[in-house]
Protein backbone atom coordinates (compact mmCIF):
# COMPACT_ATOMS: atom_id res chain seq x y z
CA UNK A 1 168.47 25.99 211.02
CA UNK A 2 166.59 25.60 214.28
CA UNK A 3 163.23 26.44 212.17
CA UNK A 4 164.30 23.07 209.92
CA UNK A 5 165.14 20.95 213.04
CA UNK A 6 161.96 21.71 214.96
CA UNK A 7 159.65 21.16 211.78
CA UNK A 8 161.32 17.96 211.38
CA UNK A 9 160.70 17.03 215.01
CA UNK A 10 157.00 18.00 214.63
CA UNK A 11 157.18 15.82 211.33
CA UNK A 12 158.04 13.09 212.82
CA UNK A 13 155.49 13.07 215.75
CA UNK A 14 153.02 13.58 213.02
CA UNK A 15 153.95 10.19 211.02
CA UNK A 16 154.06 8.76 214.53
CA UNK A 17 150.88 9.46 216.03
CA UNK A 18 149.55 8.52 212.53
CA UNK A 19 151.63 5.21 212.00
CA UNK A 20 149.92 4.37 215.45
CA UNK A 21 146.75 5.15 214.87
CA UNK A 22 147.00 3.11 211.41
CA UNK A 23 148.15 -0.03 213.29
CA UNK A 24 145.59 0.17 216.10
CA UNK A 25 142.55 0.50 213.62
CA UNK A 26 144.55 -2.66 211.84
CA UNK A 27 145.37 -4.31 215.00
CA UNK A 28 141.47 -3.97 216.13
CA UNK A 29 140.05 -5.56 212.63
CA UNK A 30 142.92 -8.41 212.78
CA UNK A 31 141.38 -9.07 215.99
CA UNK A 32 144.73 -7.60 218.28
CA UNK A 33 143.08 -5.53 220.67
CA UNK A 34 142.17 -7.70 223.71
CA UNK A 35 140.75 -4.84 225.63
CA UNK A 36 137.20 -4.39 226.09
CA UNK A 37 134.96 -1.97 222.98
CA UNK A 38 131.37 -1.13 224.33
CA UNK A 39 129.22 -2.36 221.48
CA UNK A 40 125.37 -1.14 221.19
CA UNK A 41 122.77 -4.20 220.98
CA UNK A 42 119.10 -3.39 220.91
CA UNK A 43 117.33 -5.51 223.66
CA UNK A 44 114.11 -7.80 222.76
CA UNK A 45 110.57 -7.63 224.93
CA UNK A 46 111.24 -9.59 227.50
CA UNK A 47 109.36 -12.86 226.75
CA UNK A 48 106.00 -13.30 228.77
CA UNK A 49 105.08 -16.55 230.57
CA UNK A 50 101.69 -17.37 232.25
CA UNK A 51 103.46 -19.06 234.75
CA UNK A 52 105.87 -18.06 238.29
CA UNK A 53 109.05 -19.44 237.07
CA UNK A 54 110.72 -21.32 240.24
CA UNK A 55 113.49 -22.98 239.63
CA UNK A 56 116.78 -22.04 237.75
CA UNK A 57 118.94 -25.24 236.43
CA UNK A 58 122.43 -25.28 234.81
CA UNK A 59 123.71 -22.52 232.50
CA UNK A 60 120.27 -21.73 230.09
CA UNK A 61 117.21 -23.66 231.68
CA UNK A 62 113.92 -22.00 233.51
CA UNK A 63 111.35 -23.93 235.12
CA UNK A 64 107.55 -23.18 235.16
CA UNK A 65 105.61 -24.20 238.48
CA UNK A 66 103.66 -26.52 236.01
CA UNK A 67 107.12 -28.42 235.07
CA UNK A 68 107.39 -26.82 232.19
CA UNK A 69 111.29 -27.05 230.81
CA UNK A 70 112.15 -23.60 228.76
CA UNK A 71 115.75 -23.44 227.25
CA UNK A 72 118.18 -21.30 225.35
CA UNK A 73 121.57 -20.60 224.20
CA UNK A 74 124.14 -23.19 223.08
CA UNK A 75 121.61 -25.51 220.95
CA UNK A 76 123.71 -27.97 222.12
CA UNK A 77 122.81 -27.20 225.23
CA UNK A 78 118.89 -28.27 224.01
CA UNK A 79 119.65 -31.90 225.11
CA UNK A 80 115.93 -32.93 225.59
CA UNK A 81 114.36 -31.88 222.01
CA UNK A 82 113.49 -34.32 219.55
CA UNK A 83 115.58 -33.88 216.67
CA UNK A 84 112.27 -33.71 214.77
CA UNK A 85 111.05 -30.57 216.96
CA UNK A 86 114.75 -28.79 216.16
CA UNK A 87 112.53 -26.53 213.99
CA UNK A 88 110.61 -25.62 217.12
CA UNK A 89 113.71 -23.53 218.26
CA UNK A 90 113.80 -20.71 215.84
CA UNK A 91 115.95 -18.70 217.22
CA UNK A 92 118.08 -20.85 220.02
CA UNK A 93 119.23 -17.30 221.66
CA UNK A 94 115.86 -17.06 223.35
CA UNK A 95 113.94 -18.61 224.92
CA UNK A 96 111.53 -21.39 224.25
CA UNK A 97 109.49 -23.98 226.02
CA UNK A 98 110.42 -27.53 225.13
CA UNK A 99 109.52 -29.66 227.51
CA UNK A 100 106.20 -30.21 230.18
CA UNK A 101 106.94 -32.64 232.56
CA UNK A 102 110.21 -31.69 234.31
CA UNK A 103 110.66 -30.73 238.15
CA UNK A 104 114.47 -30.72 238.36
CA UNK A 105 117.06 -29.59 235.66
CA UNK A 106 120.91 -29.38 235.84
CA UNK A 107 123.92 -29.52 233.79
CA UNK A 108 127.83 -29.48 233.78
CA UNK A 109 130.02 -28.55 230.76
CA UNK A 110 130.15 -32.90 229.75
CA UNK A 111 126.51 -33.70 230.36
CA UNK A 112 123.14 -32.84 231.67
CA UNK A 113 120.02 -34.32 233.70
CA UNK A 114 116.67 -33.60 234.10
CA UNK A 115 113.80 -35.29 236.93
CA UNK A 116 110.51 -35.69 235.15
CA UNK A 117 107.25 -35.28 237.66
CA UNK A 118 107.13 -39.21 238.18
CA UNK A 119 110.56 -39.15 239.60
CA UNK A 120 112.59 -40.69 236.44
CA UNK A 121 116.12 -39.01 236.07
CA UNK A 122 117.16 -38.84 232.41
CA UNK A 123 120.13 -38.12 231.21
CA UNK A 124 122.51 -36.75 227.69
CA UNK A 125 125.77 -36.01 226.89
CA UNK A 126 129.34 -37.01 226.38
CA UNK A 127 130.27 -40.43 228.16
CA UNK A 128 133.73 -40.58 228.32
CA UNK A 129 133.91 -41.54 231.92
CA UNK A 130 130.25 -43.10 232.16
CA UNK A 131 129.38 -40.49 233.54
CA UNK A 132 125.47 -40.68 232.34
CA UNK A 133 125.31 -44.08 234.16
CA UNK A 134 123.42 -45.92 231.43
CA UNK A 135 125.64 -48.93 231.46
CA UNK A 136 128.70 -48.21 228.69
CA UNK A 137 131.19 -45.95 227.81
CA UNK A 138 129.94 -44.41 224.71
CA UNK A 139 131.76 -41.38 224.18
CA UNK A 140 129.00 -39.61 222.49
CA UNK A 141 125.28 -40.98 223.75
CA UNK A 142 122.52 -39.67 222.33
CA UNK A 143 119.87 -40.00 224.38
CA UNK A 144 118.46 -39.19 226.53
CA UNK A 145 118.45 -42.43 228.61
CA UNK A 146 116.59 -43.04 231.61
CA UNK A 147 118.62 -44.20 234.81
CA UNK A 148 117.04 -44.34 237.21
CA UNK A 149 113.35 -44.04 239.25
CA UNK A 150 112.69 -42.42 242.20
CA UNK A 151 115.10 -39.71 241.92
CA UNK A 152 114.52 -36.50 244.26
CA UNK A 153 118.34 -34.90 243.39
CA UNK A 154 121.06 -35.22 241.24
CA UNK A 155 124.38 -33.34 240.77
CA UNK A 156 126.89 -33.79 237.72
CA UNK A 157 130.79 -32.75 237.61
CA UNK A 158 132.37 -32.75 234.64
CA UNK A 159 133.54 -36.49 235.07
CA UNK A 160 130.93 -38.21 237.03
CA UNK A 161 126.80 -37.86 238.76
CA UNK A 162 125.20 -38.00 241.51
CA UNK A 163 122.04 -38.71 242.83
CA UNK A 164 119.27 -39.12 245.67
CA UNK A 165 116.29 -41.49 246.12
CA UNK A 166 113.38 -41.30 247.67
CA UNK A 167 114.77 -43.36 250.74
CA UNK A 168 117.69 -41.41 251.35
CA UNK A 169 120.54 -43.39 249.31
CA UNK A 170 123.31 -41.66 247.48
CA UNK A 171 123.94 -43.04 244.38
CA UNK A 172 127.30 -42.20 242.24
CA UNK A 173 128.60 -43.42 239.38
CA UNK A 174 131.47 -42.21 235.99
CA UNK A 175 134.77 -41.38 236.75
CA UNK A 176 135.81 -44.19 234.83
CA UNK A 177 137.44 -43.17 231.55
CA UNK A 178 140.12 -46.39 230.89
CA UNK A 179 137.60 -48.83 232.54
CA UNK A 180 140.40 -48.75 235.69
CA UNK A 181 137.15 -49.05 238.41
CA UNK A 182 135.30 -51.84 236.61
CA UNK A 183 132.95 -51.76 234.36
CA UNK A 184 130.09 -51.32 237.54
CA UNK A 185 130.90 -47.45 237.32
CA UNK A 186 129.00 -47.16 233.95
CA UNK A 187 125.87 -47.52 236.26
CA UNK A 188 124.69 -46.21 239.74
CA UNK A 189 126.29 -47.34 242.53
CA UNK A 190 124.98 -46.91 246.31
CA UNK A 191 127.73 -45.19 248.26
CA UNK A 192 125.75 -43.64 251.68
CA UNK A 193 122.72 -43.55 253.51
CA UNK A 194 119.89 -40.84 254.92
CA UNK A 195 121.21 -38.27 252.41
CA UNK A 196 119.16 -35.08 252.13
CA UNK A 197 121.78 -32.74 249.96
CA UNK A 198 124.55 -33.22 247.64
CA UNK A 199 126.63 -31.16 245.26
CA UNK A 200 129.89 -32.52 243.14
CA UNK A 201 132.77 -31.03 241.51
CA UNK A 202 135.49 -31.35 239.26
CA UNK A 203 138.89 -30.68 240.90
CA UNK A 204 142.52 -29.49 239.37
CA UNK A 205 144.55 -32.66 239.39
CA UNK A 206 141.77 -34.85 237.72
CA UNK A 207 140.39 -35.32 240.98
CA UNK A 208 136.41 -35.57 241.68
CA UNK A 209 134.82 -34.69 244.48
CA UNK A 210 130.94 -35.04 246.34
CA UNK A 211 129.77 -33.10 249.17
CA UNK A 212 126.77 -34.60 250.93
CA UNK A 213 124.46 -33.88 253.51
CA UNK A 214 123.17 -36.63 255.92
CA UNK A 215 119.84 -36.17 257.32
CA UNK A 216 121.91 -35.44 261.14
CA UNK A 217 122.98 -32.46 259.29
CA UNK A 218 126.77 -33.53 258.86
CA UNK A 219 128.32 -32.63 255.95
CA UNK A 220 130.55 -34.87 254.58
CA UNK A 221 133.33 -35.07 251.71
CA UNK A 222 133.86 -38.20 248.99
CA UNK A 223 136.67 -37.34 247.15
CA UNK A 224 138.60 -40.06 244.18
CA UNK A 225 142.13 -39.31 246.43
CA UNK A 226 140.61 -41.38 249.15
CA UNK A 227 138.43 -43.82 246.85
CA UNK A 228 134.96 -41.99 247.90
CA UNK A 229 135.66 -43.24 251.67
CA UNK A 230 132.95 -40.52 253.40
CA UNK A 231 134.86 -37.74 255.62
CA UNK A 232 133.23 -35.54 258.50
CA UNK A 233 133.45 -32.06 257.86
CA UNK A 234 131.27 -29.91 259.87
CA UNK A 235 127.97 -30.43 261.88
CA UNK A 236 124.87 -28.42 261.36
CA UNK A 237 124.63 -27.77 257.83
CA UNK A 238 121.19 -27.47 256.02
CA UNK A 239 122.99 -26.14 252.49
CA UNK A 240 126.19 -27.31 250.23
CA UNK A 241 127.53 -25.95 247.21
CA UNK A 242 131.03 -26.89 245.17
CA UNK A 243 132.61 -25.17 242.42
CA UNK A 244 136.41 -26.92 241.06
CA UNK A 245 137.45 -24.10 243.01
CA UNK A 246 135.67 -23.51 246.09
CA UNK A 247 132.66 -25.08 248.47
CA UNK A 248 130.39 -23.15 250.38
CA UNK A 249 128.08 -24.74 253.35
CA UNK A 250 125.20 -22.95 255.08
CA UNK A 251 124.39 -23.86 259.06
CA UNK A 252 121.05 -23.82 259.97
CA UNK A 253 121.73 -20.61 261.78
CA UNK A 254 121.91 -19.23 258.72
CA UNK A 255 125.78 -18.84 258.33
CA UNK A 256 127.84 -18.73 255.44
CA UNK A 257 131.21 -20.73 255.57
CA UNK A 258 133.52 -21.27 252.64
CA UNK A 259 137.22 -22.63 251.83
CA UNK A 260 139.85 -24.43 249.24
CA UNK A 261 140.39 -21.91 246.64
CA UNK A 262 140.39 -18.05 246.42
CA UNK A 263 142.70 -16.68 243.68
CA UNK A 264 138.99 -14.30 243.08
CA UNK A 265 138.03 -13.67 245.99
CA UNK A 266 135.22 -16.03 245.33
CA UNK A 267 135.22 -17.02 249.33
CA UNK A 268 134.05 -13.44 250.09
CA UNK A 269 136.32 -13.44 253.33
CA UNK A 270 138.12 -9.88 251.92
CA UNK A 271 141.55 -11.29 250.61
CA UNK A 272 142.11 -14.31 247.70
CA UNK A 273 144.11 -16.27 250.46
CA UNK A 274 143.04 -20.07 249.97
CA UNK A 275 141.70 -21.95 253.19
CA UNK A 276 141.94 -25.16 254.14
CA UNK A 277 139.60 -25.32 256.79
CA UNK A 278 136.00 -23.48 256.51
CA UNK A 279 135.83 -19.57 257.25
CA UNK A 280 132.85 -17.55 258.24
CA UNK A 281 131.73 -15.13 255.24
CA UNK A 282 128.15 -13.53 256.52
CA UNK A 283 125.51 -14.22 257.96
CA UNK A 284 121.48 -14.30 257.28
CA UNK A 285 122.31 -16.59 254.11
CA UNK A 286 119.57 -18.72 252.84
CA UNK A 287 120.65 -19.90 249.28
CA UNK A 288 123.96 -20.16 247.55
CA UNK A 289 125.36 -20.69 244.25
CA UNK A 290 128.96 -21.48 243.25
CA UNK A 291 131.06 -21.19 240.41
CA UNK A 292 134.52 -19.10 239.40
CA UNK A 293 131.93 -16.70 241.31
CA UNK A 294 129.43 -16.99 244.14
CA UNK A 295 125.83 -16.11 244.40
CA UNK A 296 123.91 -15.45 247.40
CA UNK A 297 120.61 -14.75 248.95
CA UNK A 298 119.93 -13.59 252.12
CA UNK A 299 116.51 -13.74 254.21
CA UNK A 300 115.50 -10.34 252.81
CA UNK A 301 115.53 -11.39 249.89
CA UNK A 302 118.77 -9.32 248.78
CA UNK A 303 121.21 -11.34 246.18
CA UNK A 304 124.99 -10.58 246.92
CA UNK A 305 128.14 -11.32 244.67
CA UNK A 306 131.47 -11.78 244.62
CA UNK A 307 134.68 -13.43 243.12
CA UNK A 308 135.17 -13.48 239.24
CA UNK A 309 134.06 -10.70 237.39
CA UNK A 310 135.83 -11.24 234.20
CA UNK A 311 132.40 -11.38 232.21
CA UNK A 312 130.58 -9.28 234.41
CA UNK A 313 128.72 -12.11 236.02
CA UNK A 314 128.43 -10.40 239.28
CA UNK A 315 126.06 -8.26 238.16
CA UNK A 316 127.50 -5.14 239.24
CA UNK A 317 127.72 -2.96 236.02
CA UNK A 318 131.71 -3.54 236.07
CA UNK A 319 134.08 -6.19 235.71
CA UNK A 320 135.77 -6.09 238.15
CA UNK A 321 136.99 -9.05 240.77
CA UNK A 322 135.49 -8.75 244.09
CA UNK A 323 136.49 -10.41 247.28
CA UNK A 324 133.56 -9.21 249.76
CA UNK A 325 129.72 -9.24 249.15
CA UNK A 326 128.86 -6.54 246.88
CA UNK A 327 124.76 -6.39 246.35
CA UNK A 328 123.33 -6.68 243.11
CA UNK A 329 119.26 -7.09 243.71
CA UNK A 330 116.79 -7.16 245.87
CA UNK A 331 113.97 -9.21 246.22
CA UNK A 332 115.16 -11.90 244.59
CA UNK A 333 114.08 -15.98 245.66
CA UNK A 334 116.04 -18.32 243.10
CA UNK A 335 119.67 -17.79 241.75
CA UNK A 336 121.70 -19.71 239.69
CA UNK A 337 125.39 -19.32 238.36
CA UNK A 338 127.57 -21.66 236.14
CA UNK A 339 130.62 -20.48 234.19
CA UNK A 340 130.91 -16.72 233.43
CA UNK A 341 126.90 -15.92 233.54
CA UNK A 342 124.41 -15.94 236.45
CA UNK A 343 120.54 -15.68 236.61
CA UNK A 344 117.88 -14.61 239.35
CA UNK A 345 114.73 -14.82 239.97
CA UNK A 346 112.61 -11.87 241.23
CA UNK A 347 109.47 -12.32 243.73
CA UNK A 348 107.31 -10.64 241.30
CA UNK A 349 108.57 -14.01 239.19
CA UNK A 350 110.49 -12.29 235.96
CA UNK A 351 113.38 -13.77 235.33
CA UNK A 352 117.07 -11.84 235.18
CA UNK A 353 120.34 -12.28 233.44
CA UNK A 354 123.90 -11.18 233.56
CA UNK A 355 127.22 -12.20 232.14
CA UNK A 356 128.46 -14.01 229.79
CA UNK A 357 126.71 -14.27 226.33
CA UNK A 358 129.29 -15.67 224.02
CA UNK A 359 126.66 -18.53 223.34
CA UNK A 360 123.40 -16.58 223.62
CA UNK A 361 123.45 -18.06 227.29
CA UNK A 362 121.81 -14.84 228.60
CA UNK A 363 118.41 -15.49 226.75
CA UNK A 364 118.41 -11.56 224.61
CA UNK A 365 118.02 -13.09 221.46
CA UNK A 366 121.58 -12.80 219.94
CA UNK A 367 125.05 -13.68 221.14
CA UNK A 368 126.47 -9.74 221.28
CA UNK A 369 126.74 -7.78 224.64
CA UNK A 370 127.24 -4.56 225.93
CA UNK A 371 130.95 -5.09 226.03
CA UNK A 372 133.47 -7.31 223.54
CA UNK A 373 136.65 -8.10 223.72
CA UNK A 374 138.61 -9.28 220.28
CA UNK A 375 141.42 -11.25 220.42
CA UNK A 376 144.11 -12.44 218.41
CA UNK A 377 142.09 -15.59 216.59
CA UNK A 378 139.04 -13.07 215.85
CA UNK A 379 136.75 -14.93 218.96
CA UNK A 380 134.78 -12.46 220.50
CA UNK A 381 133.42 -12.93 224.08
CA UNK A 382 130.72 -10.92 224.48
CA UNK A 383 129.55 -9.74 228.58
CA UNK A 384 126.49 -7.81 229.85
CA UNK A 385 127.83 -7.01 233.07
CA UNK A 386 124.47 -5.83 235.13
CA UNK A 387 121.03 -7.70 234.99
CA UNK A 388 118.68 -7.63 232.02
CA UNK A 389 115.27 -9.27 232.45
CA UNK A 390 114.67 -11.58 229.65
CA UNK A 391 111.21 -13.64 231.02
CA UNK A 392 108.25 -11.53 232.44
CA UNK A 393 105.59 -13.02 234.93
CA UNK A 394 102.30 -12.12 233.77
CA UNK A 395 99.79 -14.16 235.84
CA UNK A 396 98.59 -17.66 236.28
């Protein structure tokens, strides 16, 4: 009898163990599992350029010391080509040039702008808010439209752009979707004076907000909550960053200072408390980048992460969130970071990605990663969570 009870015991661990391995091989091709499956992607030659790369703008956008404009990812994201060249892109997951004449290049997830070498900015996207500042409200512009001359800087949120002249001013315009400013926010509008920086954001609430440098070195804050009325915030500061989350500010001694939100750890401070007013982070800082994550480079040259790590996009080989520096490279000069990827640039002038490649954002010539999560509705994020070079520097 106890023979017959333990045999049915064992029986039924048997249809158990094999009832749940049926439903997790059913669950994984229904798209269930929402943990992440290390996938194997073979990895293209990196793509040579004749040219040192210096300057790293949006999400998928290199540029060449000779203004050339390369591109990749989201096709979408190709705002500038002709849509007679389309067939120039053959495959949009790597990269291609597309463009000679550009010295400045920069995006947010509405719209994007690019400074040609004569100083025109141009601009393409969605319009909702007039946020491309060509004069309507066109939800969908085509483009690209040229806005203004003389343009040294610009910096787009989500719902409205910035921009610097020659002489200083700081223009600003969008935010505007129901027409409730007047229809003088379709185009630029001066708002300050002797402005050497500036970076915008997109804030939870709806709320927009510009952080600009004066050429005193004050930092100040123009936020919609206040009607863009210019506020002191701190003295000495040669850098600015803003994320919707957080802003970061470098002093000309070279400090790091952050604060608003932490719920990543993306101030670096060592906890995800938010702070209201700035906090020291470290020190020897000479470029920053900010999104759900930070980037960082100090003076020798080393790149540092931390914050969001939920595609990898710190670079680190995990994904894990971080709330202190963590180093990822050395002798790096340029970084950039926007949404859940980040790129570098190296001083021997290849170029590096990490991240995020749902989009072929990361430049490796297909939209897979090292790791993939499936969900429920079958989409299928795909991260690279440590730095792959995808451009290679191979002389003037």
């Amino acid at each position: 009898m106890l023979f017959i009870v333990l045999a049915a015991i064992a029986l039924a661990i048997g249809l158990l163990v094999l009832l749940r391995t049926l439903l997790s091989r059913a669950g994984q091709a229904l798209g269930f599992n929402q943990g992440w499956i290390e996938t194997s992607v073979s990895l293209p030659t990196p793509i040579q350029v004749s040219v040192r790369p210096v300057a790293v703008g949006g999400s998928s956008f290199v540029i060449m010391e000779c203004g050339g404009l390369w591109a990749w990812g989201n096709t979408g994201a190709l705002w500038n080509i002709d849509n007679a060249n389309l067939h120039l892109i053959e495959n949009p997951h790597l990269p291609a040039k597309i463009r000679d004449d550009v010295v400045a290049m920069t995006t947010s997830a509405s719209h994007s702008f690019l400074i040609t070498t004569d100083g025109a900015l141009l601009a393409k996207g969605t319009n909702r808010r007039g946020q491309l500042g060509n004069g309507t409200r066109e939800i969908r512009a085509s483009g690209p439209y040229q806005i203004m001359e003389n343009v040294t800087s610009v910096s787009p949120s989500f719902a409205h752009t910035a921009a610097i002249t020659q002489d200083g001013t700081l223009w600003m315009w969008g935010d505007n979707e129901f027409n409730w400013r007047g229809s003088e926010w379709f185009s630029p509008a001066p708002f300050m004076y002797n402005v050497i920086a500036v970076s915008t954001a997109w804030l939870p609430q709806d709320l927009i907000l510009t952080m600009a440098i004066t050429s005193d070195l004050t930092l100040y804050s123009l936020d919609s909550s206040s009607d863009y009325s210019p506020a002191k915030i701190m003295y000495d500061v040669i850098k600015v960053a803003s994320s919707s989350a957080h802003t970061l500010a470098i002093t000309s001694d070279g400090v790091l200072w952050g604060w608003r939100r932490n719920n990543f750890g993306q101030l670096g401070d060592g906890t995800t408390a938010q702070r209201d007013e700035p906090v020291r982070i470290m020190e020897n800082v000479i470029a920053v980048s900010t999104g759900s994550h930070t980037l960082a480079i100090t003076s020798d040259g080393k790149l540092w992460a931390w914050g969001d790590n939920g595609h990898g996009q710190l670079g680190d080989g995990t994904m894990q969130n971080r709330n202190i520096p963590i180093l990822v490279m050395e002798n790096v000069i340029y970084a950039s970071t926007r949404g859940g990827h980040s790129m570098a640039i190296a001083a021997d002038g290849n170029v590096w990605a990490w991240g995020e490649n749902t989009d072929g954002c990361l430049g490796i010539g297909t939209i897979r990663g090292a790791y993939e999560q499936r969900y429920r509705h079958g989409i299928v994020p795909s991260s690279w969570p440590s730095p792959i070079m995808i451009m290679e520097y191979v002389g003037p």
